[in-house]
Protein backbone atom coordinates (compact mmCIF):
# COMPACT_ATOMS: atom_id res chain seq x y z
CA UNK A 1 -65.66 -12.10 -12.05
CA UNK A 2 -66.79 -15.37 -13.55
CA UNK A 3 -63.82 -17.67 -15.02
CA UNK A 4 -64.92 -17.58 -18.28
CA UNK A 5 -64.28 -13.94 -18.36
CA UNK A 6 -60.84 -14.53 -16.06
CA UNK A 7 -59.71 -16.37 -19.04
CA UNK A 8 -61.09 -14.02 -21.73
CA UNK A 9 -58.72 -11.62 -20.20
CA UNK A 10 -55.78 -13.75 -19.49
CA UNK A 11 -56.10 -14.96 -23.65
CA UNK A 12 -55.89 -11.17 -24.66
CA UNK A 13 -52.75 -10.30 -22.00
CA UNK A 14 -51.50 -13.45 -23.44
CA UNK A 15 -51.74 -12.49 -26.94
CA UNK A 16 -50.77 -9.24 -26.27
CA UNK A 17 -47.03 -10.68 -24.95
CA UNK A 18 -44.41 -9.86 -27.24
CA UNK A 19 -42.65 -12.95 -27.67
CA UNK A 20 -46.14 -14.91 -27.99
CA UNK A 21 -47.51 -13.01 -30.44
CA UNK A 22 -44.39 -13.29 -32.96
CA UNK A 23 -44.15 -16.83 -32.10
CA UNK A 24 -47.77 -17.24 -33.37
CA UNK A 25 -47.10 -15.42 -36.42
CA UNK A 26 -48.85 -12.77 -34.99
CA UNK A 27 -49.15 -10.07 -37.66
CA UNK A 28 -46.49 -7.91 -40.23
CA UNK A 29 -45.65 -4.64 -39.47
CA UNK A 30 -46.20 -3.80 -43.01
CA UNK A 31 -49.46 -5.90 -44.11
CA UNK A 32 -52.84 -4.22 -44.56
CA UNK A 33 -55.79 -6.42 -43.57
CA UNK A 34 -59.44 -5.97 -44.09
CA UNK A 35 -61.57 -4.45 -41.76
CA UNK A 36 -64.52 -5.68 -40.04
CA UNK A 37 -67.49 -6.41 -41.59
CA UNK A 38 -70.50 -4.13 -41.47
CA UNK A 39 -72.98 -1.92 -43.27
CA UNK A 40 -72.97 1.43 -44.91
CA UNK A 41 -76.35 3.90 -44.87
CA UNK A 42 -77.09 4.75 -48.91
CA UNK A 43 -76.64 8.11 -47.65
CA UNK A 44 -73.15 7.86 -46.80
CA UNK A 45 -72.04 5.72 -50.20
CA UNK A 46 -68.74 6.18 -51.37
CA UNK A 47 -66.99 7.28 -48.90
CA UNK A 48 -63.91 6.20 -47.13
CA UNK A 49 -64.95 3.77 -44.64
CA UNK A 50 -63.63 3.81 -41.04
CA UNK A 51 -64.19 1.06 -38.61
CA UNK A 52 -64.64 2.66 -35.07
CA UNK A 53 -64.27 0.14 -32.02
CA UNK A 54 -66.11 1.44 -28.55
CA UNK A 55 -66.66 0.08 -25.14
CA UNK A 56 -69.00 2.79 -24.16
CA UNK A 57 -72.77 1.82 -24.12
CA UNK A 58 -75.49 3.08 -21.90
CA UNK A 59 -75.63 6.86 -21.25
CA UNK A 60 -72.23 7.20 -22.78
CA UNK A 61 -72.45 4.62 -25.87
CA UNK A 62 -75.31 7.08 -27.30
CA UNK A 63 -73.16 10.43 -26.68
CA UNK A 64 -70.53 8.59 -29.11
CA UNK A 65 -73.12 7.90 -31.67
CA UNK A 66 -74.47 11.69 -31.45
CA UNK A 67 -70.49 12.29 -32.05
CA UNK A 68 -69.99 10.33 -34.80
CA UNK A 69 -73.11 11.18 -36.51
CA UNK A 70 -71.71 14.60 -36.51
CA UNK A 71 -69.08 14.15 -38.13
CA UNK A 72 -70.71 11.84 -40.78
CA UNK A 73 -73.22 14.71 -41.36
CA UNK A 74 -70.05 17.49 -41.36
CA UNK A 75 -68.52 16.62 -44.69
CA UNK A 76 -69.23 14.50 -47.91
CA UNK A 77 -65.52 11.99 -48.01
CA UNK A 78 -65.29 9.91 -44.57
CA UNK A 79 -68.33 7.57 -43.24
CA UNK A 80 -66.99 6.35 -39.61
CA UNK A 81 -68.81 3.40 -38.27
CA UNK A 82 -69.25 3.06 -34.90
CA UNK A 83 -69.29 -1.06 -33.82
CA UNK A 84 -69.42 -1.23 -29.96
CA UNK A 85 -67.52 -4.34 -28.60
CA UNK A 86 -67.87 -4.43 -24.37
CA UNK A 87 -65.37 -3.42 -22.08
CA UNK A 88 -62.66 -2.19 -22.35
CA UNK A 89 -60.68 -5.50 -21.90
CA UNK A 90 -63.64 -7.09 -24.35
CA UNK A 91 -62.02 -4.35 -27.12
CA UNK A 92 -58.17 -4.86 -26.90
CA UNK A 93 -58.87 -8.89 -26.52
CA UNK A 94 -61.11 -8.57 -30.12
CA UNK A 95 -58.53 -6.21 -31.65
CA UNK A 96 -55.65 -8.93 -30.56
CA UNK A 97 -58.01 -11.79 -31.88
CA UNK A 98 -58.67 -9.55 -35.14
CA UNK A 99 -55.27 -8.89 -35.71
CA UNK A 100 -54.25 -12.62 -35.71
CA UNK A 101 -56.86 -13.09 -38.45
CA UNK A 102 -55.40 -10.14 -40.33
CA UNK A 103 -58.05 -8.02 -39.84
CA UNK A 104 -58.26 -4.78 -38.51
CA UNK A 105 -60.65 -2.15 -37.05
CA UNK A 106 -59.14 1.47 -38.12
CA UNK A 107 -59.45 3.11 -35.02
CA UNK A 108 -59.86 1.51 -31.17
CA UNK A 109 -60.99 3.06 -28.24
CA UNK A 110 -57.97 1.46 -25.60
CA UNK A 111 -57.38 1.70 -21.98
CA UNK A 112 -54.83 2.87 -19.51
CA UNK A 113 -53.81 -0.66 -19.27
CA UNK A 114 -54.65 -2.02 -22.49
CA UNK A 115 -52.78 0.65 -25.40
CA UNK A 116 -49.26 -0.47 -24.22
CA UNK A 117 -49.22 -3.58 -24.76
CA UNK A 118 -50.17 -2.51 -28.18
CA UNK A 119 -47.60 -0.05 -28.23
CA UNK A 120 -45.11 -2.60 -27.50
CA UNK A 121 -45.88 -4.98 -30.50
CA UNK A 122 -45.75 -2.65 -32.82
CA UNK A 123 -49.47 -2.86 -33.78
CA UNK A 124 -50.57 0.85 -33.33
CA UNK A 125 -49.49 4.03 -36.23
CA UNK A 126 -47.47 6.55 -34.62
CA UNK A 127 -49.84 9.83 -35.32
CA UNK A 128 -46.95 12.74 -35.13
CA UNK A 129 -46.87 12.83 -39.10
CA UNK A 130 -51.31 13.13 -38.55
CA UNK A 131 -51.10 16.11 -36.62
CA UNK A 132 -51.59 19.94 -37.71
CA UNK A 133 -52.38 23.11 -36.06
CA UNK A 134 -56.17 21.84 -34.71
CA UNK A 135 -55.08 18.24 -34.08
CA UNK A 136 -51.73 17.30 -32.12
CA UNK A 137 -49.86 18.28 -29.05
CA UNK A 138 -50.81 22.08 -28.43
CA UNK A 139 -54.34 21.44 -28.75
CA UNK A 140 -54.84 18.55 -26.30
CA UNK A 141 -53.96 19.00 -22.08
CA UNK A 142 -50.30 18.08 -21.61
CA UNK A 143 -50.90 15.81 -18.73
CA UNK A 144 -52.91 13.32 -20.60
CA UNK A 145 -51.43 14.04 -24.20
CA UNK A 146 -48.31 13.13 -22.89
CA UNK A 147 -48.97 9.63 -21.44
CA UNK A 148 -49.34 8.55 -25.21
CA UNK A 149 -45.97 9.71 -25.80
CA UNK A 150 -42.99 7.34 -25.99
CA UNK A 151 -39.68 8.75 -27.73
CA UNK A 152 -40.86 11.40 -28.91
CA UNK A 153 -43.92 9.49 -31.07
CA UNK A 154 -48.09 9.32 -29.78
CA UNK A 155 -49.36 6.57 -29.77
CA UNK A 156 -52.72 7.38 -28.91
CA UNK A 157 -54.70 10.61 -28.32
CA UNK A 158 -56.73 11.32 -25.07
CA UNK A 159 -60.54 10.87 -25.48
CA UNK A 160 -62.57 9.31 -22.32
CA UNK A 161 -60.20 10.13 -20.23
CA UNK A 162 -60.79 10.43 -16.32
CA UNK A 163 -60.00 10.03 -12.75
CA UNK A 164 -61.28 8.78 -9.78
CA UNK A 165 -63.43 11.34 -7.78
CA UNK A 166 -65.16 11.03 -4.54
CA UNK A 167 -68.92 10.78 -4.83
CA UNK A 168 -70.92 11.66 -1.52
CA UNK A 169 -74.90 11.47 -0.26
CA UNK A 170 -75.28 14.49 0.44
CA UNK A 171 -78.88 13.96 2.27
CA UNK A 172 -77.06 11.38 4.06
CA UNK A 173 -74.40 13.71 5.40
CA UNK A 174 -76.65 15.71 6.51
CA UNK A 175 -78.52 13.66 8.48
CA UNK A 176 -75.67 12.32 10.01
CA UNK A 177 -74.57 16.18 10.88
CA UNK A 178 -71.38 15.79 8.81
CA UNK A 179 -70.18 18.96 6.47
CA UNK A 180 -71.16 19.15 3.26
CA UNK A 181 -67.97 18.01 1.75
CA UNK A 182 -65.78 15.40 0.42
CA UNK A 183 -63.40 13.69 3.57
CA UNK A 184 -60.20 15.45 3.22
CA UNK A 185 -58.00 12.54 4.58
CA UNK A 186 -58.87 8.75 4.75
CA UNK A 187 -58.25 8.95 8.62
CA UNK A 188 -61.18 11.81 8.38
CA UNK A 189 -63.52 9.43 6.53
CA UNK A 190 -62.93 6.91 9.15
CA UNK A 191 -63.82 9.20 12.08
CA UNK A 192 -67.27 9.51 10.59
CA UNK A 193 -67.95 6.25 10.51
CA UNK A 194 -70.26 6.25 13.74
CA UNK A 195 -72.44 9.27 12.86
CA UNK A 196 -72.80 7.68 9.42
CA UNK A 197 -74.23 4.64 10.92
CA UNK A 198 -76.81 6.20 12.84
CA UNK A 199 -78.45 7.27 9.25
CA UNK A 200 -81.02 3.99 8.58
CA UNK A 201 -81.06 3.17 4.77
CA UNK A 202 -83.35 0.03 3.73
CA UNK A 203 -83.87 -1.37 7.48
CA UNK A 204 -80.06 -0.98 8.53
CA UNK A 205 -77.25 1.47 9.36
CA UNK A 206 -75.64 3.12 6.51
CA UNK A 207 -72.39 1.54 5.38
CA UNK A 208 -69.64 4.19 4.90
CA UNK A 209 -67.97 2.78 1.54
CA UNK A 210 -68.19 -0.01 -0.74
CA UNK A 211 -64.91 -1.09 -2.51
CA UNK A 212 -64.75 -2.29 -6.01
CA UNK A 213 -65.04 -6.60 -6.66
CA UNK A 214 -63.70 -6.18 -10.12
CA UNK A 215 -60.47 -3.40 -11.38
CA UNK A 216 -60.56 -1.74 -7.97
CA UNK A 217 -57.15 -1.84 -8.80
CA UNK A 218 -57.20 1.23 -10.50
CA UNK A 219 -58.81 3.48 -7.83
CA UNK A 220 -56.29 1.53 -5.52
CA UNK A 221 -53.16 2.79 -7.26
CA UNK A 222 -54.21 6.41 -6.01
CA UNK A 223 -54.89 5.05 -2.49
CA UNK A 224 -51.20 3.83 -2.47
CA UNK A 225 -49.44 6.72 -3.10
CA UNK A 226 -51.80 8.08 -0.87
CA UNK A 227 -49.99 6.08 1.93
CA UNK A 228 -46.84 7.11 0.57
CA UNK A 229 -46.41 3.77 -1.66
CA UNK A 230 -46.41 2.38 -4.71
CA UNK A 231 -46.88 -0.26 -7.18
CA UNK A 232 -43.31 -0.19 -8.34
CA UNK A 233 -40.61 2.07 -9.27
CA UNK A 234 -39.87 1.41 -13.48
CA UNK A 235 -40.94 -2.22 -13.46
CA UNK A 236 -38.80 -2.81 -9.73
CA UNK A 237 -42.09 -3.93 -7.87
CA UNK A 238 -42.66 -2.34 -4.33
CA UNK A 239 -46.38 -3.78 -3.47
CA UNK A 240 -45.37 -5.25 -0.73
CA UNK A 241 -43.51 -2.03 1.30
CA UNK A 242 -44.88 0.26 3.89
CA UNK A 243 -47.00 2.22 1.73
CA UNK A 244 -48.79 0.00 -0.13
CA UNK A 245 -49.51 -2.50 2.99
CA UNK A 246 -50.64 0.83 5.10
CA UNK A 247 -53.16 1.32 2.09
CA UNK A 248 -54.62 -2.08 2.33
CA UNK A 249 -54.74 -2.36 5.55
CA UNK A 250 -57.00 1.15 6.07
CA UNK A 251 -59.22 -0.57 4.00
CA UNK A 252 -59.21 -4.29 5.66
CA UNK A 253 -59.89 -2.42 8.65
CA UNK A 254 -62.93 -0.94 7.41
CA UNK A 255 -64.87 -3.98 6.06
CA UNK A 256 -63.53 -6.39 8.63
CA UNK A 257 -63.23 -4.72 12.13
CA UNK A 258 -65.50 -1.70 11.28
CA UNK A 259 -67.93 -3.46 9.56
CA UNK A 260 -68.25 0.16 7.45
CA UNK A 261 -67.35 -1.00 3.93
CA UNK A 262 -67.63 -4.14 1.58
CA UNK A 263 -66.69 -5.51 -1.55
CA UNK A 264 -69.15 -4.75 -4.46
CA UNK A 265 -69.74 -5.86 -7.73
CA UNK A 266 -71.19 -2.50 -8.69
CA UNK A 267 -70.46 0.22 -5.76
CA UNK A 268 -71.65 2.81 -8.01
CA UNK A 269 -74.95 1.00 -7.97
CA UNK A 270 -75.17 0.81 -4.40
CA UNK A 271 -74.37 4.23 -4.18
CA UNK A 272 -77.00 5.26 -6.31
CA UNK A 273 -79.26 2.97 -4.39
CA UNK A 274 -78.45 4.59 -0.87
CA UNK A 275 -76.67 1.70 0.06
CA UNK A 276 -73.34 3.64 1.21
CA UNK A 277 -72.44 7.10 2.28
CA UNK A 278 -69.42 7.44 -0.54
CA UNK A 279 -67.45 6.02 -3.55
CA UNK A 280 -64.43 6.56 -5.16
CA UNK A 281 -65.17 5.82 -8.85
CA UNK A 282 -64.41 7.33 -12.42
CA UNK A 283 -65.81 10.93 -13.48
CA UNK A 284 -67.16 9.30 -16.67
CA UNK A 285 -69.80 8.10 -14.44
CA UNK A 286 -70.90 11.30 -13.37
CA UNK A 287 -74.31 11.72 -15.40
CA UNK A 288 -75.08 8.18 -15.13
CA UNK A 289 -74.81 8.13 -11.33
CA UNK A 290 -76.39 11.25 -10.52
CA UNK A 291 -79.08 10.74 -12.98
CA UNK A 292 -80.02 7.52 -11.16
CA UNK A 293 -79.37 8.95 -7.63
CA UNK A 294 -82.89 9.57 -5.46
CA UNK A 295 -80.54 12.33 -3.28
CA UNK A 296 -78.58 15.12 -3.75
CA UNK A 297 -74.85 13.81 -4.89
CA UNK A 298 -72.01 15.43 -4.23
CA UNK A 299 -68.48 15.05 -5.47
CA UNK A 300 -64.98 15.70 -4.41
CA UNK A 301 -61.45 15.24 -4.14
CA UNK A 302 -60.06 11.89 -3.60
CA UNK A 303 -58.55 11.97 0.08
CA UNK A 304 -55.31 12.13 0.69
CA UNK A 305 -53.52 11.22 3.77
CA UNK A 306 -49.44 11.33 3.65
CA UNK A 307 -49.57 12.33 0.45
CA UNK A 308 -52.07 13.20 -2.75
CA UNK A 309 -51.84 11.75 -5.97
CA UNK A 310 -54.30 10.26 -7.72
CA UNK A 311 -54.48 8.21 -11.05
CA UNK A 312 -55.29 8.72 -14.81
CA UNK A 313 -57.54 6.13 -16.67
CA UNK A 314 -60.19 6.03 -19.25
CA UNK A 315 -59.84 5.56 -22.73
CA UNK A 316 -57.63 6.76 -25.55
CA UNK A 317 -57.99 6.51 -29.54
CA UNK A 318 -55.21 4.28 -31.23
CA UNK A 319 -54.93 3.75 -34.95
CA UNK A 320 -53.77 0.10 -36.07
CA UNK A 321 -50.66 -0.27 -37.94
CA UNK A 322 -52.45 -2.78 -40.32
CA UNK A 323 -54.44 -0.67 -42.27
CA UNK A 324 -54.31 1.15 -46.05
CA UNK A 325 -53.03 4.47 -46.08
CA UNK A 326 -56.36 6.08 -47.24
CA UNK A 327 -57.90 4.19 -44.29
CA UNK A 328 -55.31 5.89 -42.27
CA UNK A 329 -55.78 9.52 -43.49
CA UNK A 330 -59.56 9.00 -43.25
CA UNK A 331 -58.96 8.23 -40.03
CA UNK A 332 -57.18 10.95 -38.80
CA UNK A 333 -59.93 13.14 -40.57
CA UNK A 334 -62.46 11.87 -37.53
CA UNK A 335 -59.41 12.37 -34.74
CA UNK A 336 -59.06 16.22 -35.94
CA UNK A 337 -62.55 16.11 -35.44
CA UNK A 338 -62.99 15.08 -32.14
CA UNK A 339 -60.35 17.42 -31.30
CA UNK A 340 -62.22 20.41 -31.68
CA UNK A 341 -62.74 22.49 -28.83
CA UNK A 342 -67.18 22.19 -29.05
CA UNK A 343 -66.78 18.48 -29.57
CA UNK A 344 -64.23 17.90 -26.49
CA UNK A 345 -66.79 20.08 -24.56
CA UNK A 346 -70.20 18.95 -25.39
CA UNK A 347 -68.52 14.76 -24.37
CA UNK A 348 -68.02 16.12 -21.18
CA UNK A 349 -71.90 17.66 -20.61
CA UNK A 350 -72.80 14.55 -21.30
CA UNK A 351 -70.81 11.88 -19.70
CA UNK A 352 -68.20 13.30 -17.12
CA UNK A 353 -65.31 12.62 -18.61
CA UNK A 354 -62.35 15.49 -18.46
CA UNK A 355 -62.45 17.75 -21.48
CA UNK A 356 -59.37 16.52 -22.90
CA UNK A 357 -58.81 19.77 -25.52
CA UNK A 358 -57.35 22.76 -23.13
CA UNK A 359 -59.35 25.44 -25.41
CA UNK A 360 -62.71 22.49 -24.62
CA UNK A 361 -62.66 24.49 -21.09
CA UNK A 362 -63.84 27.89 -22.60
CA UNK A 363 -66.70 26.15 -24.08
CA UNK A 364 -69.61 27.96 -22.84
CA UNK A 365 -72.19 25.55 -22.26
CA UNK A 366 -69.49 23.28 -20.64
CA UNK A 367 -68.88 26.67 -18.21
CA UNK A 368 -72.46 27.30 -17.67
CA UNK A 369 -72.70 23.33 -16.32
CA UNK A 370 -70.14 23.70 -14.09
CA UNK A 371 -71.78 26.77 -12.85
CA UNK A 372 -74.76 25.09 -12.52
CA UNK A 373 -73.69 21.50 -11.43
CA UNK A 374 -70.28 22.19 -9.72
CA UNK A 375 -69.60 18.39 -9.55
CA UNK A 376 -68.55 18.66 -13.12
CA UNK A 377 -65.75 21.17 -12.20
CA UNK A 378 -64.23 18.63 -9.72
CA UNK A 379 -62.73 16.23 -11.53
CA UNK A 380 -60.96 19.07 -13.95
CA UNK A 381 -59.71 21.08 -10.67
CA UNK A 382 -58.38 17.66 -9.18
CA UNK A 383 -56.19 16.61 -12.82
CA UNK A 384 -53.29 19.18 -10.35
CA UNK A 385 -53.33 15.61 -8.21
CA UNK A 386 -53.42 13.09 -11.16
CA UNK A 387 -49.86 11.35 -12.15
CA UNK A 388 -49.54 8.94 -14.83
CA UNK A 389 -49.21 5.25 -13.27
CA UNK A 390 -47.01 2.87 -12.03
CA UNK A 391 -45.31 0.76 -15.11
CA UNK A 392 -45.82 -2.44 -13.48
CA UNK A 393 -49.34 -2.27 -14.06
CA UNK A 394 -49.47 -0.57 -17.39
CA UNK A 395 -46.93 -2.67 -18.78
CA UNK A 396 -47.00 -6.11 -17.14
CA UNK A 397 -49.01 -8.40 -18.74
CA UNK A 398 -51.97 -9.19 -16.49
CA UNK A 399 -50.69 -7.13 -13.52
CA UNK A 400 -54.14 -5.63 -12.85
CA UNK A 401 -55.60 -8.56 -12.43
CA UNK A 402 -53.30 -9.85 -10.03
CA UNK A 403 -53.80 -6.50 -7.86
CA UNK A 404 -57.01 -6.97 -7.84
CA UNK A 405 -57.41 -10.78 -6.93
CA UNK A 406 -55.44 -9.77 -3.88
CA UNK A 407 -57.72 -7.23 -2.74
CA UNK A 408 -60.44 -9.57 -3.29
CA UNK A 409 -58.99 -11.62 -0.72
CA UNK A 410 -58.15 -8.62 1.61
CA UNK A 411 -62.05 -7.91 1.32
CA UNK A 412 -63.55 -11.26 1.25
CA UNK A 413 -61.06 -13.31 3.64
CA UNK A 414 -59.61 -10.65 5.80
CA UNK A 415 -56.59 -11.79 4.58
CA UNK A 416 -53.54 -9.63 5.69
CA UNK A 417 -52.42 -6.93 3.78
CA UNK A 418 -48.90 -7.58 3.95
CA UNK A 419 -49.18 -11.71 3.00
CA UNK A 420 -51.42 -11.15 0.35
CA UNK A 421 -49.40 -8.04 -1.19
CA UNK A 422 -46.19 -10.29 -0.56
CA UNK A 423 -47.61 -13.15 -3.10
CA UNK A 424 -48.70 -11.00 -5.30
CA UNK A 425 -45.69 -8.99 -5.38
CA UNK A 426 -43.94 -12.24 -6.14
CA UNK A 427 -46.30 -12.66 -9.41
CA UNK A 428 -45.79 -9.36 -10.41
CA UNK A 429 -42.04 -9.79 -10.56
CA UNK A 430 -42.43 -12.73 -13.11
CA UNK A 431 -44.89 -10.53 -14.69
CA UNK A 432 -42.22 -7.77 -14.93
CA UNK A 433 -39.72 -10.14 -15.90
CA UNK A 434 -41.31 -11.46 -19.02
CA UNK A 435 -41.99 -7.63 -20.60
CA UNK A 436 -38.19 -6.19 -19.12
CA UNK A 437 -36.42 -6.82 -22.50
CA UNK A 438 -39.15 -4.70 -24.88
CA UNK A 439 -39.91 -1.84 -21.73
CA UNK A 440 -36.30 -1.13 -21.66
CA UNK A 441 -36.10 -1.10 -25.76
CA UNK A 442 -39.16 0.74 -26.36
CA UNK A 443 -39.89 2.65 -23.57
CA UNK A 444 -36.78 3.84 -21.64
């Protein structure tokens, strides 16, 4: 990650601090500011405008405009405009920017690490009094419905919402006389390291796994628990016990006296490119990577190896606080709509991300894909596994970030597992620290 973007991202988690952002005057609960500037099709005149913020482009970035074109096309009152921003840290730090100007998108797609700190400052609409029979808690599955939930309110509703999976070359294994199967523990995926390095790809043995430069944090928290660690228990960080170290030291062992795995800026691209024999990385790239794939991918449970577990991530929906109330009913029209059981359904054929609407799972065409292509079926069969995270990093400003940094020097500097975890366990604590008085107001 260049430093340009380092401090992008530290300027959001920044902003997004509660006591920073109402020092800087940061915004009124009760104001309504303008929304973003853009441009309305003839067609769709005189409607309600709503302001739609995405991080999905590529493969997934045109499934949402199919979506939302939909909808515009579905009824005659609501025109929802779809203005992609980036990433998903590139979103939350333009929403925090937008709401210092007192302006406002009406709807945001936000991250597992990015809604909370939202949450916290009081800038999202609670959407309980939103909700009717086709739209609210019975319709969505509980698991990731209920992550939104704080006291009783949402927050946020489910949309792009995933988990890590393993992806495997299939060809590969086969060559290398391995079953044709995700590794069932990490210790298993080790012990094929040898036959998977007989298997020549570009002029030189296959490398086993590539690990992630950038938010390989996230697939991370899984491989904790894994271990039988964990981040932290409440905001009490525990990065630096048994667990945690065991975790990071499987994986120091595998670049550094293995020589089997590396740090990657894209490992889905080297998988895709033959470059390694698996990855762990998010269903929602499941079309993308097995569209661009030359060999037969496979896909799987995450390994376990004291324990399973696995985590939750993606992208929710959050209304802003700071908009008008027809702005606000408008949209909730489009939420309702996404809610449906075909439009849940069809999202998945085309991107790999969990049907997030329980009744999305009878869909037909999504059943005869997962007939067809059973890799689609493995990420919804392994949501048993998934657990929401650890509230150090969904609540501590910039805590991702620091997990990560330390497994870039794990990777890079075969740095020891338990030094590195023990400074950054140190930084999460102040982290922790600074967010303890609103977590234990608004959360517990």
């Amino acid at each position: 990650m260049t430093m340009p973007m380092i401090m992008r991202r530290r300027m959001f988690l920044g902003l997004a601090a509660g006591t920073t952002l109402a020092g800087c005057g940061y915004r009124s609960v009760d104001a309504i500011y303008s929304q973003p500037a853009g441009t309305v099709p003839k067609q769709y005149a005189n409607r309600v405008r709503v302001v739609f913020w995405t991080s999905y482009g590529g493969v997934n970035g045109k499934a949402v405009d199919k979506l939302v074109a939909k909808f515009n096309d579905s009824q005659q009152d609501v025109y929802v405009e779809v203005q992609f921003q980036g990433s998903y840290d590139d979103v939350a730090q333009k929403v925090a920017a937008a709401l210092v100007a007192k302006q406002a998108p009406d709807l945001a797609i936000l991250s597992d690490v990015t809604w909370e700190r939202f949450f916290l400052n009081e800038a999202l609409e609670p959407l309980n009094n939103y909700f009717n029979d086709g739209f609210g808690p019975g319709v969505y599955q509980q698991k990731l419905f209920g992550e939104y939930v704080v006291k009783g309110q949402s927050w946020a509703v489910p949309f792009a919402r995933s988990t890590p999976i393993m992806y495997y070359n299939r060809d590969a294994f086969a060559k290398a006389g391995l079953p044709d199967r995700a590794p069932r523990t990490w210790s298993e995926l080790r012990s094929w390291v040898p036959d998977l390095a007989k298997v020549q790809s570009g002029g030189r043995s296959l490398r086993t796994i590539a690990f992630a430069k950038v938010d390989g944090d996230w697939q991370f928290q899984g491989n904790v628990w894994q271990f039988g660690g964990a981040y932290s228990k409440g905001l009490d960080v525990t990065i630096d016990e048994a667990g945690a170290v065991a975790a990071g030291e499987w994986q120091r062992s595998m670049v550094h006296d293995l020589g089997a795995a590396y740090m990657a800026s894209s490992p889905s691209t080297d998988f895709a490119n033959g470059l390694v024999g698996v990855i762990q990385e998010s269903t929602g790239g499941m079309k993308t990577i097995t569209g661009k794939a030359k060999f037969k991918v496979g896909a799987g449970f995450i390994p376990s190896e004291v324990a399973s577990g696995l985590a939750t991530g993606g992208g929710g929906i959050g209304m802003l606080r700071n908009i008008s109330d027809e702005r606000k009913q408008a949209a909730a029209t489009f939420l309702s709509f996404l809610a449906r059981p075909e439009n849940s359904a069809w999202w998945t054929t085309q991107t790999g991300y969990l049907p997030v609407v329980d009744a999305a799972r009878e869909d037909p065409e999504l059943k005869k894909l997962i007939a067809e292509q059973p890799n689609y079926g493995v990420a919804i069969a392994q949501l048993a596994n998934a657990r929401q995270q650890d509230a150090i990093r969904l609540y501590g400003r910039n805590a991702n970030v620091q997990i990560y940094t330390g497994l870039q020097q794990i990777y890079a500097d075969n740095a020891a597992p338990k030094k590195v975890f023990g400074s950054v366990a140190k930084r999460l604590e102040a982290i922790g620290d600074e967010v303890q008085r609103l977590y234990e107001e608004k959360v517990l």
